[in-house]
PDB file of N, CA and C in Angstrom:
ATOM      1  N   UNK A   1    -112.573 -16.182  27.051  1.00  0.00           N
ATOM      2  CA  UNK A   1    -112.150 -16.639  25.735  1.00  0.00           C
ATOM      3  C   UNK A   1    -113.288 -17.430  25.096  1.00  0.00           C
ATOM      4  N   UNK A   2    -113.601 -17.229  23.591  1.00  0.00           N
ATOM      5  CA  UNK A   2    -114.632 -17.692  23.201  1.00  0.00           C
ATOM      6  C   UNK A   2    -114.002 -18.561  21.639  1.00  0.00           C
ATOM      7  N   UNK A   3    -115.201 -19.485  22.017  1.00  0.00           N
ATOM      8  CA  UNK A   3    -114.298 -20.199  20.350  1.00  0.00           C
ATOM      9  C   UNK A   3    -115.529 -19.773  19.682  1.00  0.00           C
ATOM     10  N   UNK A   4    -115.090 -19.222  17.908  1.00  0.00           N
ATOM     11  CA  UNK A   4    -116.490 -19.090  17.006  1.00  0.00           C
ATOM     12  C   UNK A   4    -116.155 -20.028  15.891  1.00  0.00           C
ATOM     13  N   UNK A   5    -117.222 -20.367  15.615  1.00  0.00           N
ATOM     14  CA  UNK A   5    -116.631 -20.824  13.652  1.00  0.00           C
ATOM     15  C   UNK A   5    -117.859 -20.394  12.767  1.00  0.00           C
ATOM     16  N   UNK A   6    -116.815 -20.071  12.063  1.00  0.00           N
ATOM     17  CA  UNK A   6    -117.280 -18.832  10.834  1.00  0.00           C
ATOM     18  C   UNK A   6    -117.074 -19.419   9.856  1.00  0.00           C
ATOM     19  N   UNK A   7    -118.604 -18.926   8.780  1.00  0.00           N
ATOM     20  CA  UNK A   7    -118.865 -19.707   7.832  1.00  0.00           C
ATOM     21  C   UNK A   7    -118.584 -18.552   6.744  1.00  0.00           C
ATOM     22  N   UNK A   8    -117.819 -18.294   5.638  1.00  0.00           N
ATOM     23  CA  UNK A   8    -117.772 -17.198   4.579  1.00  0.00           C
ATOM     24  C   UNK A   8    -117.480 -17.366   3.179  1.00  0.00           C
ATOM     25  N   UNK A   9    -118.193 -17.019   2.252  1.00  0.00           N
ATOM     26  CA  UNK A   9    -118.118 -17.108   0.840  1.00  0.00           C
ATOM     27  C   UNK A   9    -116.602 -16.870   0.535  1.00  0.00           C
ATOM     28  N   UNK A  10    -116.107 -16.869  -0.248  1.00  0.00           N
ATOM     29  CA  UNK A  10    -114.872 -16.741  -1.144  1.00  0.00           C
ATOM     30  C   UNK A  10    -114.820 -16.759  -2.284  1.00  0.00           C
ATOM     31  N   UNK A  11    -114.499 -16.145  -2.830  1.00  0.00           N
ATOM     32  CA  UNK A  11    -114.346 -15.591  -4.418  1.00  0.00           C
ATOM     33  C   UNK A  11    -112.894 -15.183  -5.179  1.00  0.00           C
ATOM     34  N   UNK A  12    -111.922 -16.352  -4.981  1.00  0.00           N
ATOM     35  CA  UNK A  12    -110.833 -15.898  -5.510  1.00  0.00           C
ATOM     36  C   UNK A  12    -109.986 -14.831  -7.019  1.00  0.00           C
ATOM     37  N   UNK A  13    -111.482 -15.053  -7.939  1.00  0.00           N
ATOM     38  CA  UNK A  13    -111.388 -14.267  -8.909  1.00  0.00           C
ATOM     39  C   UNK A  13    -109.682 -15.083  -9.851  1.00  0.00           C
ATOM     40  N   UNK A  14    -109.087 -14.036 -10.033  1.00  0.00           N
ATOM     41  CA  UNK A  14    -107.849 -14.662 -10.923  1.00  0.00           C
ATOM     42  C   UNK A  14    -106.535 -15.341 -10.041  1.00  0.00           C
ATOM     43  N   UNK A  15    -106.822 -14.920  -8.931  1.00  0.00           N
ATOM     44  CA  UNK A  15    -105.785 -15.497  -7.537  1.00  0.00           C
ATOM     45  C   UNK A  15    -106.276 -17.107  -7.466  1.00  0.00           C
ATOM     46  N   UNK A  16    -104.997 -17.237  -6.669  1.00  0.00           N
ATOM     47  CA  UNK A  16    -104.392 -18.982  -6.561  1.00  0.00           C
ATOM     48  C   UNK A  16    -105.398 -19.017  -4.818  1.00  0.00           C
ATOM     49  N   UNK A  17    -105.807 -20.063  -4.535  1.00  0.00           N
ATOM     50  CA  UNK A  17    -106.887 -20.388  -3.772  1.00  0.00           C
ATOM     51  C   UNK A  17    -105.993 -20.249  -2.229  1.00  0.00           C
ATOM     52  N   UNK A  18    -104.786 -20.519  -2.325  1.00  0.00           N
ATOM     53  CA  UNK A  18    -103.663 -20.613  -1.153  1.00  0.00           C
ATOM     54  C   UNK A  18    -103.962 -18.942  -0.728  1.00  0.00           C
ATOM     55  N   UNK A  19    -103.860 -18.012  -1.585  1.00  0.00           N
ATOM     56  CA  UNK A  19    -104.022 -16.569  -1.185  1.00  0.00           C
ATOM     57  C   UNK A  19    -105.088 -16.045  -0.855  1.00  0.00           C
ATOM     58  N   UNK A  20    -106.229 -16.663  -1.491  1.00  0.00           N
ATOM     59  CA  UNK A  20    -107.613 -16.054  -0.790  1.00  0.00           C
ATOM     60  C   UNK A  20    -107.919 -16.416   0.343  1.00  0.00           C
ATOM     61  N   UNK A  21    -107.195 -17.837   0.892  1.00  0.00           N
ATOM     62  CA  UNK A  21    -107.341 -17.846   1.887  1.00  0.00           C
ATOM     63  C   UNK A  21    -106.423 -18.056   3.491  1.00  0.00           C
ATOM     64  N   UNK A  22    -105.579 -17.148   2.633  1.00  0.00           N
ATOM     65  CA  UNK A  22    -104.480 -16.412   3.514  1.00  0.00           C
ATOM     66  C   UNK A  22    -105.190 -15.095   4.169  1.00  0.00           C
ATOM     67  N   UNK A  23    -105.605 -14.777   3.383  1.00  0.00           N
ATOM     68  CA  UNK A  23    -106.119 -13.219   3.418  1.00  0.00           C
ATOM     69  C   UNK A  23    -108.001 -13.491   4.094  1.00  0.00           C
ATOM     70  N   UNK A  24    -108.587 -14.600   4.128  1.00  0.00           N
ATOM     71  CA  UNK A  24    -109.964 -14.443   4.852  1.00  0.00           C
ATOM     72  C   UNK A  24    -109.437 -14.733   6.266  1.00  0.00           C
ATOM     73  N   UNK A  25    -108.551 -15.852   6.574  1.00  0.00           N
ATOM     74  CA  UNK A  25    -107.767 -16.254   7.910  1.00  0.00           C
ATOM     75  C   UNK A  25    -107.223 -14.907   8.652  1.00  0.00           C
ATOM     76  N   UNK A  26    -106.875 -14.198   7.571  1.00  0.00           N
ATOM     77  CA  UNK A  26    -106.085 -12.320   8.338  1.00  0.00           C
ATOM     78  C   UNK A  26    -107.145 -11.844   8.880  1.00  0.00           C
ATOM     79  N   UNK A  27    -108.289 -11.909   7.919  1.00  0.00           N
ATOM     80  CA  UNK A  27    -109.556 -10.626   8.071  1.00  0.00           C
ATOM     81  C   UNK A  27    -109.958 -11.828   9.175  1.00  0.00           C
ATOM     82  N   UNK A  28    -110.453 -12.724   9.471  1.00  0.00           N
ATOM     83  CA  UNK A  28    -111.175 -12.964  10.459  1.00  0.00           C
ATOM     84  C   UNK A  28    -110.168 -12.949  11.916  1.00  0.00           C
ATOM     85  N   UNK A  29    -109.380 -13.304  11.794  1.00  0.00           N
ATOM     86  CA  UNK A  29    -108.051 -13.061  12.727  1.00  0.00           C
ATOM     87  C   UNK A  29    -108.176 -11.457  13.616  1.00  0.00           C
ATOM     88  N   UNK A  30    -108.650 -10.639  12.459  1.00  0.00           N
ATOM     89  CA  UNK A  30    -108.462  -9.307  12.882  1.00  0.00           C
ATOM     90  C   UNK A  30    -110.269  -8.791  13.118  1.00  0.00           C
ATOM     91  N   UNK A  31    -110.743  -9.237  12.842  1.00  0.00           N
ATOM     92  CA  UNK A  31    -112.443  -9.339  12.481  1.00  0.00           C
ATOM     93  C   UNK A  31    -112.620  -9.656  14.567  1.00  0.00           C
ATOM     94  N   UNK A  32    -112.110 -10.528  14.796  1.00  0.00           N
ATOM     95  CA  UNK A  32    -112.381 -11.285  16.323  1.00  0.00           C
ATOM     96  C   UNK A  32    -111.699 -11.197  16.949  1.00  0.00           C
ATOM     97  N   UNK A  33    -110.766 -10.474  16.591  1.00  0.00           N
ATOM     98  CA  UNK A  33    -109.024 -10.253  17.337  1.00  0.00           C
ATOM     99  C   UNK A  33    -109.505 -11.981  18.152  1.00  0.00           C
ATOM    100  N   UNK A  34    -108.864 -12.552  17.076  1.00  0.00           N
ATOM    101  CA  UNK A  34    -108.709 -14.036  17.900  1.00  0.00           C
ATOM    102  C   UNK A  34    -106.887 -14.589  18.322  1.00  0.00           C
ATOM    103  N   UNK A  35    -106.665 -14.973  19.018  1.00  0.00           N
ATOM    104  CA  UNK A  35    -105.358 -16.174  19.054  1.00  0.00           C
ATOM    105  C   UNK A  35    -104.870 -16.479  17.926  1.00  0.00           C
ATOM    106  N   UNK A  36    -106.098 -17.542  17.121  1.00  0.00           N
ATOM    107  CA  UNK A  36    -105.757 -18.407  16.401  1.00  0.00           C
ATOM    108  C   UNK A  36    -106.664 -18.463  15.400  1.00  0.00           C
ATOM    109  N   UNK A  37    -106.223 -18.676  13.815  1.00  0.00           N
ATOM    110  CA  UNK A  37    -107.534 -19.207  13.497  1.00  0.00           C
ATOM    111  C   UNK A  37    -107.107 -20.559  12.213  1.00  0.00           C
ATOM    112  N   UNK A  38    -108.055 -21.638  12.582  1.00  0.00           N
ATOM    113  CA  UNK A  38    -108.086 -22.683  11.870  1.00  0.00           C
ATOM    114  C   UNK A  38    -108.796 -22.663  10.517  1.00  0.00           C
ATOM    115  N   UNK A  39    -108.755 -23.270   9.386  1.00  0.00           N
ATOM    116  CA  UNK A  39    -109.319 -23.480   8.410  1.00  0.00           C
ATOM    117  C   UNK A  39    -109.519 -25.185   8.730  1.00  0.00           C
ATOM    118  N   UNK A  40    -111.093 -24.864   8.718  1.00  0.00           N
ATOM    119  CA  UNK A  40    -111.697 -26.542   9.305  1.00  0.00           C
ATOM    120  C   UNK A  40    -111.873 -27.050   7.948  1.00  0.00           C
ATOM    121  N   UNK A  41    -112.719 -26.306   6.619  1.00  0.00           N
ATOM    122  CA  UNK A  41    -112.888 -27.288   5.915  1.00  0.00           C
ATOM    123  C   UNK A  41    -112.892 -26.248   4.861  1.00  0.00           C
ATOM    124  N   UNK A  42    -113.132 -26.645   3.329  1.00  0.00           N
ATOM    125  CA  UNK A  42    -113.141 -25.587   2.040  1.00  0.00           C
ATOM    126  C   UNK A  42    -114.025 -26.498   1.143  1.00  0.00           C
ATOM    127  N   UNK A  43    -115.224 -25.888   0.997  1.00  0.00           N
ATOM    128  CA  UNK A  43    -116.224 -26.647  -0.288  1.00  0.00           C
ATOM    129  C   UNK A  43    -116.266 -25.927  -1.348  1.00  0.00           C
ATOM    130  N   UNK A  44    -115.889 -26.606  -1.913  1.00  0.00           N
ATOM    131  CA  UNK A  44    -115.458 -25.741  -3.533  1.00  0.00           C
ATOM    132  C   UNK A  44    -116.795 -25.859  -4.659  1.00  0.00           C
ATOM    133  N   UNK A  45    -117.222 -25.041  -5.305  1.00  0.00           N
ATOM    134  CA  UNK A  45    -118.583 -24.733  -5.783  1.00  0.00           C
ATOM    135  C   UNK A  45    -118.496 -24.525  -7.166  1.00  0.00           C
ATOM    136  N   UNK A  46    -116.723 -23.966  -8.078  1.00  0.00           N
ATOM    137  CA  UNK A  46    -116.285 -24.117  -9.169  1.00  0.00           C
ATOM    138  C   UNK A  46    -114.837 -24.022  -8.711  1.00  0.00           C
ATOM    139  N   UNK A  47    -114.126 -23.192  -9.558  1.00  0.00           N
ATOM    140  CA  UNK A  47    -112.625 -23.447  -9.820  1.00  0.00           C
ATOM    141  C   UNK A  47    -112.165 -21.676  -9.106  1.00  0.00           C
ATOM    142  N   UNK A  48    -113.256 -20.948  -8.848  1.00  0.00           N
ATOM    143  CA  UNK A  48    -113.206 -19.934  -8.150  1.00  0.00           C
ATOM    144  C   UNK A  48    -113.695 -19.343  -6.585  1.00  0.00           C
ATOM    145  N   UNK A  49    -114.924 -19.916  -6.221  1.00  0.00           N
ATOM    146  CA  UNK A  49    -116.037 -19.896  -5.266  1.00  0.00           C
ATOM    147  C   UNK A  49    -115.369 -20.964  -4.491  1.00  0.00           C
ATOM    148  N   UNK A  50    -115.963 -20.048  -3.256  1.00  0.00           N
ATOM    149  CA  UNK A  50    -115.457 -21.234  -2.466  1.00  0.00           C
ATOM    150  C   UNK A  50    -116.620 -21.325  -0.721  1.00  0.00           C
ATOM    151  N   UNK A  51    -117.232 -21.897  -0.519  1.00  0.00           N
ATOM    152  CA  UNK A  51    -117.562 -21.789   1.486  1.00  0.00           C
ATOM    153  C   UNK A  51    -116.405 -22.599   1.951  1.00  0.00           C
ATOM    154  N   UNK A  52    -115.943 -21.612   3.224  1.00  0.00           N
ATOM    155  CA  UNK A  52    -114.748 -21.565   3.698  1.00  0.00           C
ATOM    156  C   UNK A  52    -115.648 -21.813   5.377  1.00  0.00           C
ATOM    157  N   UNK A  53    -115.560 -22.609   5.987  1.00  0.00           N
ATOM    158  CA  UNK A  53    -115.320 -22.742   7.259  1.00  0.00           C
ATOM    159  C   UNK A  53    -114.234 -22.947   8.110  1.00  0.00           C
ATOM    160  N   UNK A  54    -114.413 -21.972   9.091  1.00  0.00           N
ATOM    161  CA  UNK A  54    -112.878 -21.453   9.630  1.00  0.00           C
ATOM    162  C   UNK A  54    -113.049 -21.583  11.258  1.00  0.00           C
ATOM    163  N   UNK A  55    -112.488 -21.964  12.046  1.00  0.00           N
ATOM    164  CA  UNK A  55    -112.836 -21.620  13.990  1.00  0.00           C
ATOM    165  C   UNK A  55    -111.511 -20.897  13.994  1.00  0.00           C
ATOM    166  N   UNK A  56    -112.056 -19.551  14.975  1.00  0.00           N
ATOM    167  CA  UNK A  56    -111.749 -18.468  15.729  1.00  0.00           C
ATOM    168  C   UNK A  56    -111.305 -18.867  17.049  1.00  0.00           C
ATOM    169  N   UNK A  57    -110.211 -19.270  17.692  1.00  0.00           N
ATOM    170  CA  UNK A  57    -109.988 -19.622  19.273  1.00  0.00           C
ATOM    171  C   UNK A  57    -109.705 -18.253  19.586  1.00  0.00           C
ATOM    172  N   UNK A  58    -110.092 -18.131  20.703  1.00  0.00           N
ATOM    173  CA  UNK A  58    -109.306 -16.843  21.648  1.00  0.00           C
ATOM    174  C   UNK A  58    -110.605 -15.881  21.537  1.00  0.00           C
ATOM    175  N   UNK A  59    -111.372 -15.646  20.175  1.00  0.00           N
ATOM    176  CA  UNK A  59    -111.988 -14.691  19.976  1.00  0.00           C
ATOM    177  C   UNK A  59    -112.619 -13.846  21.416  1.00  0.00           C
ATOM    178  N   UNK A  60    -112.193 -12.681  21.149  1.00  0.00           N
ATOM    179  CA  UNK A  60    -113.185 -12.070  22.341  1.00  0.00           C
ATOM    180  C   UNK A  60    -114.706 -12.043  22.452  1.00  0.00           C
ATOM    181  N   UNK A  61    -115.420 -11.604  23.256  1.00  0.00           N
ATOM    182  CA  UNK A  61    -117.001 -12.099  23.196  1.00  0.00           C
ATOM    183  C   UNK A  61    -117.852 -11.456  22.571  1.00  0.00           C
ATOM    184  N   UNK A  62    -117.058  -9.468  22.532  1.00  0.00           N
ATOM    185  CA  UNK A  62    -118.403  -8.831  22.013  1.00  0.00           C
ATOM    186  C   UNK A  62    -117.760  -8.133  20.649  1.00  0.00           C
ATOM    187  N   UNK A  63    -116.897  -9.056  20.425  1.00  0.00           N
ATOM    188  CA  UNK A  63    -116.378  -8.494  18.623  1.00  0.00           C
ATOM    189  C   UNK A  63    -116.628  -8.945  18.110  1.00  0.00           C
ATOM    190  N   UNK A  64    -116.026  -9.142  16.790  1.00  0.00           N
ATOM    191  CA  UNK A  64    -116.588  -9.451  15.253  1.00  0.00           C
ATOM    192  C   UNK A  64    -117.579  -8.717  14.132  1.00  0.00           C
ATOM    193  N   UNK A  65    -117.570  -9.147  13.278  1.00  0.00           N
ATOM    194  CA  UNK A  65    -118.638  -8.421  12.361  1.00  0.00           C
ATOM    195  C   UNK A  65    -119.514  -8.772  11.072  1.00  0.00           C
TER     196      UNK A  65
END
């Protein structure tokens, strides 16, 4: 079992910020076939953009992408 944390742009466009990052938590979830995944922190850059740091528990060792 490997822990990762993943650093990824976000671009909510006309969506509410709760959904974009419903949906990066899925894709990395499924990205690492992890356990679990946390949203550690969200730096917001305007009212759309976003760096999203996230940790992956469980992740397996030779996945992701």
């Amino acid at each position: 079992m490997v822990e990762r944390q993943v650093y990824l742009e976000l671009n909510i466009g006309e969506d509410h910020l709760a959904n974009g990052l419903s949906q990066a938590v899925q894709e990395i979830r499924d990205s690492y076939d992890a356990d679990s995944v946390v949203v550690q922190q969200v730096i917001p850059h305007d009212d759309k953009n976003f760096t999203v740091i996230v940790m992956a528990y469980g992740a397996k060792e030779n996945t992701g992408k």
